[in-house]
C-alpha atoms as a PDB file:
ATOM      1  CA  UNK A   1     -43.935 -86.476 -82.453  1.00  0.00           C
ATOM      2  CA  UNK A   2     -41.627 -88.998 -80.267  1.00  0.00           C
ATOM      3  CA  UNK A   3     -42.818 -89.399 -77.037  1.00  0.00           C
ATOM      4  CA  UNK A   4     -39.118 -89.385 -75.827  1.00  0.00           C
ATOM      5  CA  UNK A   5     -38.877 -86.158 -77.477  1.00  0.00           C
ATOM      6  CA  UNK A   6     -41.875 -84.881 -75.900  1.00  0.00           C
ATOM      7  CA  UNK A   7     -40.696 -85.593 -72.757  1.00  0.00           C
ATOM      8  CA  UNK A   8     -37.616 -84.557 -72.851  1.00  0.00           C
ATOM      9  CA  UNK A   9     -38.836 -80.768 -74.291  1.00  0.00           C
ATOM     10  CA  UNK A  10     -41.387 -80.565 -71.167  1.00  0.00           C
ATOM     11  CA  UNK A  11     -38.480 -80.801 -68.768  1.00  0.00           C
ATOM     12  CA  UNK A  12     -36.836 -78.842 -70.383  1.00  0.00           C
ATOM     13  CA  UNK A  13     -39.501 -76.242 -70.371  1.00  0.00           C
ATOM     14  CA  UNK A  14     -40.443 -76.811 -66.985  1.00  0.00           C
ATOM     15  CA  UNK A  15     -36.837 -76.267 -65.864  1.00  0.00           C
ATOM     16  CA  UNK A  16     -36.777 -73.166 -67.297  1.00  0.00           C
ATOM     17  CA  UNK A  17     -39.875 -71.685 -65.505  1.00  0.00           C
ATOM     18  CA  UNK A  18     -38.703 -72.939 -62.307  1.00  0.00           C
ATOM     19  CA  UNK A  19     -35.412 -71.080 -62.722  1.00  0.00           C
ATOM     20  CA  UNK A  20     -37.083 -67.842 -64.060  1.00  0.00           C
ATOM     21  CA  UNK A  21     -38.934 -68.169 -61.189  1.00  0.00           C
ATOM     22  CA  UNK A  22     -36.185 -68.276 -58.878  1.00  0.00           C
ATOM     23  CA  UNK A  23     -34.566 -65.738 -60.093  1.00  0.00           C
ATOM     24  CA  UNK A  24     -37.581 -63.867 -60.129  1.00  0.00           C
ATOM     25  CA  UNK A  25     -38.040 -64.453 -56.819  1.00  0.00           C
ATOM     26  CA  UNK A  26     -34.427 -63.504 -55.458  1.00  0.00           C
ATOM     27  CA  UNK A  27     -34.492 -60.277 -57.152  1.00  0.00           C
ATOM     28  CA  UNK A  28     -37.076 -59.021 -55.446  1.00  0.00           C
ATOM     29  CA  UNK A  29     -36.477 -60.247 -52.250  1.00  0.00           C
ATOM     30  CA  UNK A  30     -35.113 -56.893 -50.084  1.00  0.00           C
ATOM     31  CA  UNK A  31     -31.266 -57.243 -48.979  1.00  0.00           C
ATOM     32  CA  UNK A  32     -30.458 -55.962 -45.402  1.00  0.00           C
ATOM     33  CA  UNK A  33     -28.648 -52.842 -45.908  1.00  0.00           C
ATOM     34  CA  UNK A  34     -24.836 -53.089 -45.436  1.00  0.00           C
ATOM     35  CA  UNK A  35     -23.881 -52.611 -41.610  1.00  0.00           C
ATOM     36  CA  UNK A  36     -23.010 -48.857 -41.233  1.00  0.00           C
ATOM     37  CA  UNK A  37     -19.754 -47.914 -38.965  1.00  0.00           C
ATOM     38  CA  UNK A  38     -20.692 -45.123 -36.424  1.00  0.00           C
ATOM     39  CA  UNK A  39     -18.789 -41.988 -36.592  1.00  0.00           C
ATOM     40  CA  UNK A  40     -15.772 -41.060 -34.518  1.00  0.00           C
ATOM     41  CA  UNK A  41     -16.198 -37.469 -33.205  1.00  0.00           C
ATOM     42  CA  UNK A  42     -13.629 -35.255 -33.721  1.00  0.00           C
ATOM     43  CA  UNK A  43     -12.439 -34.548 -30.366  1.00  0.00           C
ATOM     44  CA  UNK A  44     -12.624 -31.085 -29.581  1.00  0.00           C
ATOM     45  CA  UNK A  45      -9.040 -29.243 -29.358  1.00  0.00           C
ATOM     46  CA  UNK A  46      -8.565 -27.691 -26.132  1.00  0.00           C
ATOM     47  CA  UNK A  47      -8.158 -23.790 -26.081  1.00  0.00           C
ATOM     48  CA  UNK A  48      -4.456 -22.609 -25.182  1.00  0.00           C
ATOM     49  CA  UNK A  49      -3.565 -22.329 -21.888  1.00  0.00           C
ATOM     50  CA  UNK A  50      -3.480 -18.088 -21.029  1.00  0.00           C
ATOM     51  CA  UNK A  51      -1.014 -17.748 -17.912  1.00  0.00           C
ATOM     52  CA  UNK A  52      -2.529 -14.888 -16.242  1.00  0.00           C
ATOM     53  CA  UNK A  53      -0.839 -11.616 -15.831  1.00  0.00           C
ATOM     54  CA  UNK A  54       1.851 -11.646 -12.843  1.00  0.00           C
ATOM     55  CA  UNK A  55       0.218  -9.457 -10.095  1.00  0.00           C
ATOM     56  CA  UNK A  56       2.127  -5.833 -10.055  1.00  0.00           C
ATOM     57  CA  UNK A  57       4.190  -5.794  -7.824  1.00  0.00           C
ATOM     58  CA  UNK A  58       4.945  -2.915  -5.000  1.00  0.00           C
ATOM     59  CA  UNK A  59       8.274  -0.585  -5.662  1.00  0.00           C
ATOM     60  CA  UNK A  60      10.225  -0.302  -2.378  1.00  0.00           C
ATOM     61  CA  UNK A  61      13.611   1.304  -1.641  1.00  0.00           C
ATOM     62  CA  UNK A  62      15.527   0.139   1.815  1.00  0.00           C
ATOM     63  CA  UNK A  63      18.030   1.994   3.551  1.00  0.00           C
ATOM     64  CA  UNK A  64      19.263   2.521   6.847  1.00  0.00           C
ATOM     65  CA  UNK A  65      21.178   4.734   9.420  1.00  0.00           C
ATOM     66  CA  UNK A  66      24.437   3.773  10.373  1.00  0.00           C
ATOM     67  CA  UNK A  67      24.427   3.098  14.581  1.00  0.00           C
ATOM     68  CA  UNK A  68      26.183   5.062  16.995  1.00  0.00           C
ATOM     69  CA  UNK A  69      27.011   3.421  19.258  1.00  0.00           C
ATOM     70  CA  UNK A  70      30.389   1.231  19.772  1.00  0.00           C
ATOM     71  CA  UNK A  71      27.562  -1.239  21.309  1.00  0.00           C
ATOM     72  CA  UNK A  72      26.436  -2.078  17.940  1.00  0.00           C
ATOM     73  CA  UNK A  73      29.060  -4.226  15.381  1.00  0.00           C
ATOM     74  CA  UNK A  74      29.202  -3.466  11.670  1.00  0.00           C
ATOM     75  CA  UNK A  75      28.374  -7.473  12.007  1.00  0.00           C
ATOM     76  CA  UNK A  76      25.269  -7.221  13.963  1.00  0.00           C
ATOM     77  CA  UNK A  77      23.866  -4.173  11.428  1.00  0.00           C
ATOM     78  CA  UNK A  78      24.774  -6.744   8.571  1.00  0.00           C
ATOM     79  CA  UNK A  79      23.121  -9.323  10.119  1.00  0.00           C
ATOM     80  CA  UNK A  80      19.784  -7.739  10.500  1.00  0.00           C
ATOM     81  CA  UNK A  81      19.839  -5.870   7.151  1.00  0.00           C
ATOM     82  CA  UNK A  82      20.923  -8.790   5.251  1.00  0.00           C
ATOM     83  CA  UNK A  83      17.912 -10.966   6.896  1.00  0.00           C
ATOM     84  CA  UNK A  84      15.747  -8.139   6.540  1.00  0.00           C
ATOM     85  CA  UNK A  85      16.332  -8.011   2.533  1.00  0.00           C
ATOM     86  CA  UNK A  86      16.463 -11.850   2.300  1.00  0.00           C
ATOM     87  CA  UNK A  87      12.464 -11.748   3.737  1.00  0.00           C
ATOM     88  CA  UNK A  88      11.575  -9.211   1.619  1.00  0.00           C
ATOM     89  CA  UNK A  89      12.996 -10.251  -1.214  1.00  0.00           C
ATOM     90  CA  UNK A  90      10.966 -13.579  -0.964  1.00  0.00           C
ATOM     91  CA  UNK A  91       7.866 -11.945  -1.802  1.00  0.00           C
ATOM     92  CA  UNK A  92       6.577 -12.026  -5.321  1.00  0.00           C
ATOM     93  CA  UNK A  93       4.586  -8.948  -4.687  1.00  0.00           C
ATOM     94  CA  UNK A  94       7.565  -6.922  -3.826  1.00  0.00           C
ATOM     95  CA  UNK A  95      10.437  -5.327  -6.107  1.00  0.00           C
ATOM     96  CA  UNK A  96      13.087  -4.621  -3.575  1.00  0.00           C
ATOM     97  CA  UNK A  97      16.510  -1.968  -3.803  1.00  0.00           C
ATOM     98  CA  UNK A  98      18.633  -0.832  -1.681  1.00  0.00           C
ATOM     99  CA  UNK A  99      20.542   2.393  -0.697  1.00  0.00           C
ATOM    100  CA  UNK A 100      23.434   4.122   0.917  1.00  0.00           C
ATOM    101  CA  UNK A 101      22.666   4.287   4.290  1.00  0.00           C
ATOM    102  CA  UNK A 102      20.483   7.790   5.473  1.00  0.00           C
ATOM    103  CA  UNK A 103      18.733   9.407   8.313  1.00  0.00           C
ATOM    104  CA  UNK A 104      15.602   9.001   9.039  1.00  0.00           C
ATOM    105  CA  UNK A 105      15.092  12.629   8.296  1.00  0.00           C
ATOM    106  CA  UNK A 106      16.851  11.864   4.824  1.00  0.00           C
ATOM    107  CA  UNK A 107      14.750   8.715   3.872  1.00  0.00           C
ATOM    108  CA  UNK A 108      11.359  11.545   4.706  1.00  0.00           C
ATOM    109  CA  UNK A 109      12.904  13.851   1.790  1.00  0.00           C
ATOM    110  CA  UNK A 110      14.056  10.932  -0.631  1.00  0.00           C
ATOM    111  CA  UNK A 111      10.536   9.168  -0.327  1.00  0.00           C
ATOM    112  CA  UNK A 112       9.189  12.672  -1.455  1.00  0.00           C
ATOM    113  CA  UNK A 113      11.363  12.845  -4.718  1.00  0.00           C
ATOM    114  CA  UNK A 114      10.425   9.323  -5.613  1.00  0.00           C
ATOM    115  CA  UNK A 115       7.587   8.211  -7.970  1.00  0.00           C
ATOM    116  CA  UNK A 116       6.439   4.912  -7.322  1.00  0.00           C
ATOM    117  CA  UNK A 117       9.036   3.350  -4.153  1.00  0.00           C
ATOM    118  CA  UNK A 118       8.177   3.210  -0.836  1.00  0.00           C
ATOM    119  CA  UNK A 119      10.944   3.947   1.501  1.00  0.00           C
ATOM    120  CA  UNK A 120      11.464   1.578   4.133  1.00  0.00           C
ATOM    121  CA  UNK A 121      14.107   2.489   6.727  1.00  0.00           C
ATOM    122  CA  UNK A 122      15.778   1.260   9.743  1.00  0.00           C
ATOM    123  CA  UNK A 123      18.141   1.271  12.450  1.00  0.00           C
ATOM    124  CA  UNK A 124      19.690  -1.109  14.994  1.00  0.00           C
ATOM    125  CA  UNK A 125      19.479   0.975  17.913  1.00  0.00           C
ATOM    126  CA  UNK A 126      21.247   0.329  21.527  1.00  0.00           C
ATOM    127  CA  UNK A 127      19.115   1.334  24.582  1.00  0.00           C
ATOM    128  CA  UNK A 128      21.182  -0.044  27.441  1.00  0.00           C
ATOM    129  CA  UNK A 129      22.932   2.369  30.145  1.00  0.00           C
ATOM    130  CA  UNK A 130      26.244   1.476  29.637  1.00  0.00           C
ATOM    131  CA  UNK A 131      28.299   0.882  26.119  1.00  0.00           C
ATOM    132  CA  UNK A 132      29.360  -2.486  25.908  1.00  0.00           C
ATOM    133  CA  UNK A 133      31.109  -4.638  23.199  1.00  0.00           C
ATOM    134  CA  UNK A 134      28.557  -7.999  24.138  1.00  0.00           C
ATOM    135  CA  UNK A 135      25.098  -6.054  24.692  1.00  0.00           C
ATOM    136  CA  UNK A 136      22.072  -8.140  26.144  1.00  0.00           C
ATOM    137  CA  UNK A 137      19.280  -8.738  22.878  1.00  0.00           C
ATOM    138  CA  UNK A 138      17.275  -6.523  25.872  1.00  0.00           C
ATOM    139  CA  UNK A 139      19.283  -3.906  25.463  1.00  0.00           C
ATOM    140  CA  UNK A 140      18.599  -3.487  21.048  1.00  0.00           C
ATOM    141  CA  UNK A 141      15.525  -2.937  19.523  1.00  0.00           C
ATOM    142  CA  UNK A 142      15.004  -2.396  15.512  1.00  0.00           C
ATOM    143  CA  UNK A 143      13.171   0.857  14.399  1.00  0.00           C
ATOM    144  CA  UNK A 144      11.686   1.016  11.398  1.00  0.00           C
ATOM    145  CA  UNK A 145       9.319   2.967   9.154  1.00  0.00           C
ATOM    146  CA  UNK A 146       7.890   3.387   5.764  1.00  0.00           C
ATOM    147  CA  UNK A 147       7.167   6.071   3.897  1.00  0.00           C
ATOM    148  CA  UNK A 148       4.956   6.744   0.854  1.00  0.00           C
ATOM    149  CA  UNK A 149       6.190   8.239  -2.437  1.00  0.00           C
ATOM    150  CA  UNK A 150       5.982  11.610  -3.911  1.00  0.00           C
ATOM    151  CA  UNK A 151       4.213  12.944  -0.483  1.00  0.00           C
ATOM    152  CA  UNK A 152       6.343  11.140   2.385  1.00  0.00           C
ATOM    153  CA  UNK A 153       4.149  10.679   4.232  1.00  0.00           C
ATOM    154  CA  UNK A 154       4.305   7.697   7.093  1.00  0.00           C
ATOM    155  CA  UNK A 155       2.782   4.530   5.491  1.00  0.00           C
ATOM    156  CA  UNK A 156       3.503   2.553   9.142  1.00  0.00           C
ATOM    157  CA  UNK A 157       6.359   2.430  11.718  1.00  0.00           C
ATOM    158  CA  UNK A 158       7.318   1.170  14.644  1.00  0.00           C
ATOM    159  CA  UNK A 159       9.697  -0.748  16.817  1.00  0.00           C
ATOM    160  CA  UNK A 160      11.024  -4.323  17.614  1.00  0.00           C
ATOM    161  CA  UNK A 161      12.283  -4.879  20.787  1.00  0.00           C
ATOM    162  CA  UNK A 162      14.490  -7.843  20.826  1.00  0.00           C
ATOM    163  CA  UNK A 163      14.397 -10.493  23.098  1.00  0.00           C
ATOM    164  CA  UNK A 164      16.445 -13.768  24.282  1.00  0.00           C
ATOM    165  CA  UNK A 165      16.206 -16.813  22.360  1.00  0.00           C
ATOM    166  CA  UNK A 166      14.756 -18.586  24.937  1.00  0.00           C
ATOM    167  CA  UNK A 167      11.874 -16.217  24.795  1.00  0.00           C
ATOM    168  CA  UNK A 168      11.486 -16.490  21.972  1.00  0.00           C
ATOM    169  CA  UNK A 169       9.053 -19.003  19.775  1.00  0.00           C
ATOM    170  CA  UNK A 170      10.682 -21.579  18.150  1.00  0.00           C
ATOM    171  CA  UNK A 171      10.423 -21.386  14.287  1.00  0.00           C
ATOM    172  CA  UNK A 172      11.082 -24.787  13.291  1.00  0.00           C
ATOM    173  CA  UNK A 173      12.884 -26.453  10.828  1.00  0.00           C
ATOM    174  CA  UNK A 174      11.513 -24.734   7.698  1.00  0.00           C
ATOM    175  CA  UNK A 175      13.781 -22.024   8.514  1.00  0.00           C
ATOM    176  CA  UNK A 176      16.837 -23.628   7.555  1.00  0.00           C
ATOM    177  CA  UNK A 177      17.786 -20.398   5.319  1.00  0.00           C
ATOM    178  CA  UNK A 178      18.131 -18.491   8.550  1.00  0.00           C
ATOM    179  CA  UNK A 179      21.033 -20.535  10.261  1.00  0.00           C
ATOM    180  CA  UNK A 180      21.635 -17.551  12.907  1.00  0.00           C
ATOM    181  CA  UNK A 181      19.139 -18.469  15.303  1.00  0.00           C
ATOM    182  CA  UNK A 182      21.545 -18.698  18.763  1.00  0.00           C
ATOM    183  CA  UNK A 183      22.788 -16.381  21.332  1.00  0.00           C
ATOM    184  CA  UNK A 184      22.773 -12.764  20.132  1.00  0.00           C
ATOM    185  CA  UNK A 185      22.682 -13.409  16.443  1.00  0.00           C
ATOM    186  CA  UNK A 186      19.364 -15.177  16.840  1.00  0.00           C
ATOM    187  CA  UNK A 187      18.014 -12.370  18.524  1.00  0.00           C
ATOM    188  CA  UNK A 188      18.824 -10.028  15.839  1.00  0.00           C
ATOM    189  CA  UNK A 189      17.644 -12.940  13.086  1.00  0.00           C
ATOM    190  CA  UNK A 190      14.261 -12.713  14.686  1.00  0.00           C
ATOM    191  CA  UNK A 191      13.641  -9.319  15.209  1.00  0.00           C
ATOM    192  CA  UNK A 192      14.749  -8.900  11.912  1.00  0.00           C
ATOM    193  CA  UNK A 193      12.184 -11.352  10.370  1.00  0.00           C
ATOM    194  CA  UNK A 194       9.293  -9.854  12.697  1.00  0.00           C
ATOM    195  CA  UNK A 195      10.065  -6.154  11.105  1.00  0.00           C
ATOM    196  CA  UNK A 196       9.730  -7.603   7.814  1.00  0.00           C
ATOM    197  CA  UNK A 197       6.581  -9.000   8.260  1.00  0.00           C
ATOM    198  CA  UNK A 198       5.232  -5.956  10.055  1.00  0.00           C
ATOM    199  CA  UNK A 199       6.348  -4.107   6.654  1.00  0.00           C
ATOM    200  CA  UNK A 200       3.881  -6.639   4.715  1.00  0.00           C
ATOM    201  CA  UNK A 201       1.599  -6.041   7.022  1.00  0.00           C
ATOM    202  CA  UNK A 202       1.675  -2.499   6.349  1.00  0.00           C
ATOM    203  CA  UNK A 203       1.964  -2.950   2.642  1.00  0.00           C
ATOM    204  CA  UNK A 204      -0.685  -5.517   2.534  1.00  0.00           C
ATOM    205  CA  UNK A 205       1.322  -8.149   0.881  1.00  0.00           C
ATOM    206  CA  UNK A 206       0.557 -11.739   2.477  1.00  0.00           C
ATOM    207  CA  UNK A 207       3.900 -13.405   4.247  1.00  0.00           C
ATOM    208  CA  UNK A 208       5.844 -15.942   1.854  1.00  0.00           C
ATOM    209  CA  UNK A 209       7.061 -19.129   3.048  1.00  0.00           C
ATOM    210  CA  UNK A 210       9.993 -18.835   5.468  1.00  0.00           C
ATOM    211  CA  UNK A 211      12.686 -20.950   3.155  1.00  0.00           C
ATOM    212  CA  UNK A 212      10.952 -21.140  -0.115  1.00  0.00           C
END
């Protein structure tokens, strides 16, 4: 045989080991595994938002007795009711309504025909010794009382004696919704707004917010 030839087949031979070899070697050599993403939690959905029930509220009726006396203006009798039903009407915990104006007596015997109302009643009441057209806010006073339904029997009552502005503690600014606070019609404003937080007192119904 040539001895080129001979040559030339060993390297070729030898070639061909050293590739087998490598490829040998390379397939099994481990491969790092392939670089795994971590998982996204599903965030969890939030449960609906339940608004709770609105607290029941307390049935009352209002009404009042028309004044005798010529001391006592169809304005001043507006003035308290009207600021009387504007506090109580700012409670959440109240249904207010109104009626023709009674008695006391009558308000007993209506409160006893009702179901579920209260009766509330009051009067704007003159105690001075002499009638006069421009009575001193010493001379009124604001009677009130409430009665329970079905029964009629007296929930609370009192009275409200009113007093002078001057004597009275300021209220402040957050009671902007009550403009009447000078002279006489102040006096009523106020004695008005104390009777209708005696009734929540009495009802057990926590004062709103003067100007809500």
């Amino acid at each position: 045989m040539n001895k080129h030839r001979l040559n030339t087949s060993f390297g070729c031979l030898l070639f061909a080991c050293l590739l087998g070899g490598a490829v040998q070697a390379q397939s099994g050599r481990h491969q790092p595994p392939p670089h795994a993403e971590a998982p996204v939690p599903t965030p969890t959905p939030e449960p609906p938002k339940v608004k709770p029930p609105p607290p029941e509220q307390i049935h009352v009726l209002v009404t009042n007795s028309v004044p005798a006396s010529v001391s006592i203006s169809s304005f001043d009798v507006s003035l308290v009711a009207d600021t009387l039903l504007q506090r109580l009407n700012a409670s959440d915990a109240l249904k207010v309504e109104t009626a023709n104006s009674m008695s006391r007596d009558g308000a007993h015997k209506r409160a006893k025909e009702e179901k579920e109302r209260f009766i509330i009643w009051f009067q704007l009441r003159y105690d001075g010794f002499n009638n006069t057209l421009s009575p001193n806010p010493e001379d009124l006073r604001i009677e009130y009382a409430i009665y329970q339904p079905g029964t009629g029997a007296s929930k609370a009552g009192g009275t409200v004696f009113l007093r002078t502005v001057r004597t009275v503690p300021v209220i402040g600014s957050g009671a902007s919704c009550y403009p009447n606070l000078y002279g006489l019609n102040g006096s009523l404003t106020i004695g008005a707004l104390e009777t209708a937080d005696r009734i929540f007192d009495a009802l057990s119904v926590p004062s709103p917010p003067l100007c809500k």
